[in-house]
Structure formats: structure tokens, C-alpha cells
C-alpha atoms as a PDB file:
ATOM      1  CA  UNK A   1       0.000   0.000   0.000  1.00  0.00           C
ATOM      2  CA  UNK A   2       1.326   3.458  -0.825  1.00  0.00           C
ATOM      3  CA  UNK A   3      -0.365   5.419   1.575  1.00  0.00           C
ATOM      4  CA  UNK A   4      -0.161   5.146   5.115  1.00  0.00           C
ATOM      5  CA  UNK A   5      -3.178   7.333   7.107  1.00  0.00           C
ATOM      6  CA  UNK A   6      -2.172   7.537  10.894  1.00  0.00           C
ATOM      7  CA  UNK A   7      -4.465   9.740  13.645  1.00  0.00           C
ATOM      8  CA  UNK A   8      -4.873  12.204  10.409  1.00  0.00           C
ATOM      9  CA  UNK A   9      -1.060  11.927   9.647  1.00  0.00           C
ATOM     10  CA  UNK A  10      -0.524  11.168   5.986  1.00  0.00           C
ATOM     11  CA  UNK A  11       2.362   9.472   4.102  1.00  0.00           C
ATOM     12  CA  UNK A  12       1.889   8.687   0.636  1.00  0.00           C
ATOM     13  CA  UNK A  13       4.168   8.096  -1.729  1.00  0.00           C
ATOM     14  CA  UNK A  14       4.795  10.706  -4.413  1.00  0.00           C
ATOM     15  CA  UNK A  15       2.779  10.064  -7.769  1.00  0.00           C
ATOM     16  CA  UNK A  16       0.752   6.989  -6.635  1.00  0.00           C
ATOM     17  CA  UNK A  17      -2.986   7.508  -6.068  1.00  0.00           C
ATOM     18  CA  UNK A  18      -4.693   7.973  -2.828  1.00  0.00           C
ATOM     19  CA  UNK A  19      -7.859   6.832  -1.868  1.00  0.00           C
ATOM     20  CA  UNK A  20      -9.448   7.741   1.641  1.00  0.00           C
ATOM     21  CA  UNK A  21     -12.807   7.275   3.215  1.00  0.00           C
ATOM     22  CA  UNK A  22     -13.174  10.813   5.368  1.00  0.00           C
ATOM     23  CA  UNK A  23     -14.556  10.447   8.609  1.00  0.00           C
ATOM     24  CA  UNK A  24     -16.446  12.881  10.205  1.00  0.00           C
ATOM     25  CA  UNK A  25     -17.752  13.542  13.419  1.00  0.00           C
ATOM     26  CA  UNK A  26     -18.833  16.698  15.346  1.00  0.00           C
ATOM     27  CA  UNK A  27     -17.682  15.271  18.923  1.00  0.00           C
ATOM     28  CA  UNK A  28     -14.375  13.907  20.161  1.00  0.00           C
ATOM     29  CA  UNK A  29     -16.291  11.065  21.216  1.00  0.00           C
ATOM     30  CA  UNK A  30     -16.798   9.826  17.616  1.00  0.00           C
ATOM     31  CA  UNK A  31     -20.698   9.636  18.463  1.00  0.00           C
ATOM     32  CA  UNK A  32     -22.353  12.538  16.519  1.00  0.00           C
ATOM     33  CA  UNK A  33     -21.599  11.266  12.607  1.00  0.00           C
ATOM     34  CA  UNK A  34     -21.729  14.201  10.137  1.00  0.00           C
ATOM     35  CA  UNK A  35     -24.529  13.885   7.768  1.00  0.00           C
ATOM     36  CA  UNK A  36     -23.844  15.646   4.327  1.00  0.00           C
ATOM     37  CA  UNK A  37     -26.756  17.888   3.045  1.00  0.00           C
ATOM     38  CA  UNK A  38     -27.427  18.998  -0.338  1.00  0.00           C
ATOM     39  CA  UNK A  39     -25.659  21.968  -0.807  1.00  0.00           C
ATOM     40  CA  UNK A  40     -22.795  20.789   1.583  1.00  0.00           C
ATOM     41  CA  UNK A  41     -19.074  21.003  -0.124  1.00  0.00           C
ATOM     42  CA  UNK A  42     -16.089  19.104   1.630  1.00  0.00           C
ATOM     43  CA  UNK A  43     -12.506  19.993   0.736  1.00  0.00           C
ATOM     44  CA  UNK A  44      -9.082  19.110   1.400  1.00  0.00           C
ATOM     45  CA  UNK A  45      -6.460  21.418   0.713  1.00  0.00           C
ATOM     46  CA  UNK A  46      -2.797  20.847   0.636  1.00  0.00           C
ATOM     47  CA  UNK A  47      -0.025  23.217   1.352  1.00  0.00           C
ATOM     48  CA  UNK A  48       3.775  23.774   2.271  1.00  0.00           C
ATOM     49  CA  UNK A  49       4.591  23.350   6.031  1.00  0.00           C
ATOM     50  CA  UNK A  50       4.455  27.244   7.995  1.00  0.00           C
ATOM     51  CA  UNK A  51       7.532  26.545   9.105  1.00  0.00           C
ATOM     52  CA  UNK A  52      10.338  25.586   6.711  1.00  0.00           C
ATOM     53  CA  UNK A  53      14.052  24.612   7.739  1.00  0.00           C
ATOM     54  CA  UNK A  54      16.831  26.307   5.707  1.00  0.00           C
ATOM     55  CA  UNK A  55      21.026  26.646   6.450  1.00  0.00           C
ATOM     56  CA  UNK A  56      20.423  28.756   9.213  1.00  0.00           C
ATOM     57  CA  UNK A  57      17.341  26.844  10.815  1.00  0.00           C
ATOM     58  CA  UNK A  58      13.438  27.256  10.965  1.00  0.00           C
ATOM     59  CA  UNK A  59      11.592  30.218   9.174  1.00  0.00           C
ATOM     60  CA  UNK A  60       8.137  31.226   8.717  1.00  0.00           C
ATOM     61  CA  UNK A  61       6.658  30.462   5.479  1.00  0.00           C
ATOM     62  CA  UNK A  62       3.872  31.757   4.059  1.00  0.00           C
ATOM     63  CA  UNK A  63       1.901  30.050   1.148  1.00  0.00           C
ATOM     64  CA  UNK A  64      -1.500  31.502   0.007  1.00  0.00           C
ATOM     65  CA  UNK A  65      -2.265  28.856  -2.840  1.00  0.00           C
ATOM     66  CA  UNK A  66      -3.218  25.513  -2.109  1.00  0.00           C
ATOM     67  CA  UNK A  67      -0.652  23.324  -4.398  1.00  0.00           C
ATOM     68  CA  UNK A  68      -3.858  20.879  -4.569  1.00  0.00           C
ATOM     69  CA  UNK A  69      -7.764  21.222  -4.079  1.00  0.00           C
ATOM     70  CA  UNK A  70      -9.598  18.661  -4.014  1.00  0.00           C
ATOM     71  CA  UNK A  71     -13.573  18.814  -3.509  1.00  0.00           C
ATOM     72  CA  UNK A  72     -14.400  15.352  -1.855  1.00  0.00           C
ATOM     73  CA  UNK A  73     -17.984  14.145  -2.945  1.00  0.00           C
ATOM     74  CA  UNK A  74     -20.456  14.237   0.090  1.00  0.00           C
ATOM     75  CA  UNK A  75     -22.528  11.238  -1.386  1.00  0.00           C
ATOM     76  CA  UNK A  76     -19.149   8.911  -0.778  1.00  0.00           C
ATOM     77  CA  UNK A  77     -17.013  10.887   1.448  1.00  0.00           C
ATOM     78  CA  UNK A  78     -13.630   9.727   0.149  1.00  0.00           C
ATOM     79  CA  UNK A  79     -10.546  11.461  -1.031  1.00  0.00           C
ATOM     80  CA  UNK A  80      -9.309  11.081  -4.296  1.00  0.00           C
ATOM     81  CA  UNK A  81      -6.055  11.765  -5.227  1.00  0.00           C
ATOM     82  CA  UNK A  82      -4.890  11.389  -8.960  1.00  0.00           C
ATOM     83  CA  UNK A  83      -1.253  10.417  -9.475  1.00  0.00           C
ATOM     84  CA  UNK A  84      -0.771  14.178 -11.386  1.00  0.00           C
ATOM     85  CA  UNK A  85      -2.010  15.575  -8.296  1.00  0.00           C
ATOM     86  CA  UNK A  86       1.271  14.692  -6.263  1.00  0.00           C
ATOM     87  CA  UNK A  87       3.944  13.566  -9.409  1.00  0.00           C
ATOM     88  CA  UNK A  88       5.125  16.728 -10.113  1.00  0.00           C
ATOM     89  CA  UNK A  89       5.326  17.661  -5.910  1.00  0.00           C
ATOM     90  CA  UNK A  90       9.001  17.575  -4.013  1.00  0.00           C
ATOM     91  CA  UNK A  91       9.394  14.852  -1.639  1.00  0.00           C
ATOM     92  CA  UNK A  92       9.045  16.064   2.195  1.00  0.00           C
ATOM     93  CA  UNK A  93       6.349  17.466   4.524  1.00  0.00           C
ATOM     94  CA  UNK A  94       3.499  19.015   4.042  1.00  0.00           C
ATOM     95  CA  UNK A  95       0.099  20.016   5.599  1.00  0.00           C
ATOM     96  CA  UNK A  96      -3.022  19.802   4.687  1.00  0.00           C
ATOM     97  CA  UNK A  97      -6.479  20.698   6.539  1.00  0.00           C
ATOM     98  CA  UNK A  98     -10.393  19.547   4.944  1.00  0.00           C
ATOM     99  CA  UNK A  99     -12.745  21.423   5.728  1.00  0.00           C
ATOM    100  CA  UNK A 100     -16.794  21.590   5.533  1.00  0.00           C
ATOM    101  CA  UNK A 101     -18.923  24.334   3.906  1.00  0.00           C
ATOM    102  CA  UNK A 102     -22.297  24.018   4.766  1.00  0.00           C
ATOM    103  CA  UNK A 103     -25.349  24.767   2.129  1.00  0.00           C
ATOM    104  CA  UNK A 104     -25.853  27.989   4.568  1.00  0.00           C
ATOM    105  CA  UNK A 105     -22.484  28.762   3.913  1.00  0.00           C
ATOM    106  CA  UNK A 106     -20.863  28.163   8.060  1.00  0.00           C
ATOM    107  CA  UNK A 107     -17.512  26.836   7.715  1.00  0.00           C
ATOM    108  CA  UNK A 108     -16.113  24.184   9.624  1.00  0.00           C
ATOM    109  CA  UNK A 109     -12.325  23.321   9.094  1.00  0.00           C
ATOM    110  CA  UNK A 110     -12.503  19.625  10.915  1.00  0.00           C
ATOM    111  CA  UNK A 111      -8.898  18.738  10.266  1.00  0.00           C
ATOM    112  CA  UNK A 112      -6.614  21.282  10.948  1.00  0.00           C
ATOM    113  CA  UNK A 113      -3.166  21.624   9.408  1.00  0.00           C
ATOM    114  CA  UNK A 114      -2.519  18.218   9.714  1.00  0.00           C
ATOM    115  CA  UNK A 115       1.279  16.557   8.282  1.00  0.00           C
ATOM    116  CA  UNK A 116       1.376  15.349   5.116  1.00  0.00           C
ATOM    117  CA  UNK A 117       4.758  13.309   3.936  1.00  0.00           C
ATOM    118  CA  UNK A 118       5.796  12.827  -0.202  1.00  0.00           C
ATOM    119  CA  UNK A 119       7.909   9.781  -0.075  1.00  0.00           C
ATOM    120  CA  UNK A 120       9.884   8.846  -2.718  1.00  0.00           C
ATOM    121  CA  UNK A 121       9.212   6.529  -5.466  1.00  0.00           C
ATOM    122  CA  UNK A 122      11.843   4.183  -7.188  1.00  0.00           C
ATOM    123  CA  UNK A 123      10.703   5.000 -10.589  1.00  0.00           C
END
């Protein structure tokens, strides 16, 4: 399998496709399932880390533009990366967040700037 999915930790590697049910609840608990409405968009987003290590150590980074956005279908909940999506990405960490925009238009990032990992493929 190329894609490991850990407590929201991704690591997938570069150029294969990735596949994800997305669960969602609206308690820590795990008891109060979100139920998608018509209307109802869910997206993940992917971006560089905030904080990026150079030769003389950490720096803020700031990245406006998602390098991928993906909507994820409410009707199967699953993420669906293409290989294109990552191919053309540099291996290392990332972050990513998904996030719920409800058909009244409320907002409700439920993954927050989570790690993402690119791992290298042989060929």
C-alpha cells in the first residue's frame, strides 16, 4: 500500500494515487456522525509546512495557494487523489487541513493543518 493514514497523519508516496474514506464527526467522542446535506461542499487542501528549515534553521513560510484542491464528494465521502495531483510535488512534509462548507455557507475546518509526507518513489 502506498499510503499510510495515521491519527490524520498522511504518508503517501509521491505520484501513486490515494484513496481515503473521510470520517467525520462533530464530537471527540466519535458519536455525533456528520450527515452531508445537499448543498454541503467538503474539501481538502494541501499546502507547504508554515515553518520551513533552511542553512540557518526554521523560518516562517507563508503560502497563500493551495498546491492541490480537491472537492471530496459528500454522497461517498472519500478522497481522491490522482497520481498528477502529487507527481510533479518535491518529496518532504506538508500540511493539509479539509474542511466543511455548509449549504448555509458556516464553515467548519474539521482537520486542521494536519502533516502530510511525499515519499519517494523508485521510478
Amino acid at each position: 500500500m502506498s499510503t499510510e493514514i495515521t491519527d490524520n497523519t498522511i504518508v503517501h508516496t509521491r505520484g501513486d494515487t490515494l484513496r481515503s474514506k473521510v470520517d467525520i464527526f462533530y464530537d471527540k467522542e466519535k458519536t455525533q456522525p456528520y450527515v452531508p446535506e445537499d448543498g454541503d461542499i467538503v474539501r481538502f487542501a494541501l499546502k507547504r509546512p508554515r515553518m520551513v528549515r533552511d542553512d540557518k534553521g526554521y523560518k516562517e513560510y507563508e503560502d497563500t495557494d493551495p498546491l492541490i484542491l480537491k472537492d471530496i464528494p459528500i454522497d461517498t465521502l472519500i478522497l481522491h487523489l490522482e497520481p498528477a495531483d502529487t507527481k510533479n510535488l518535491g518529496f518532504g512534509k506538508y500540511e493539509y487541513d479539509i474542511e466543511i462548507t455548509h449549504s448555509d455557507g458556516t464553515v467548519d475546518t474539521f482537520i486542521k493543518a494536519a502533516p502530510m509526507t511525499l515519499t519517494k518513489e523508485v521510478h
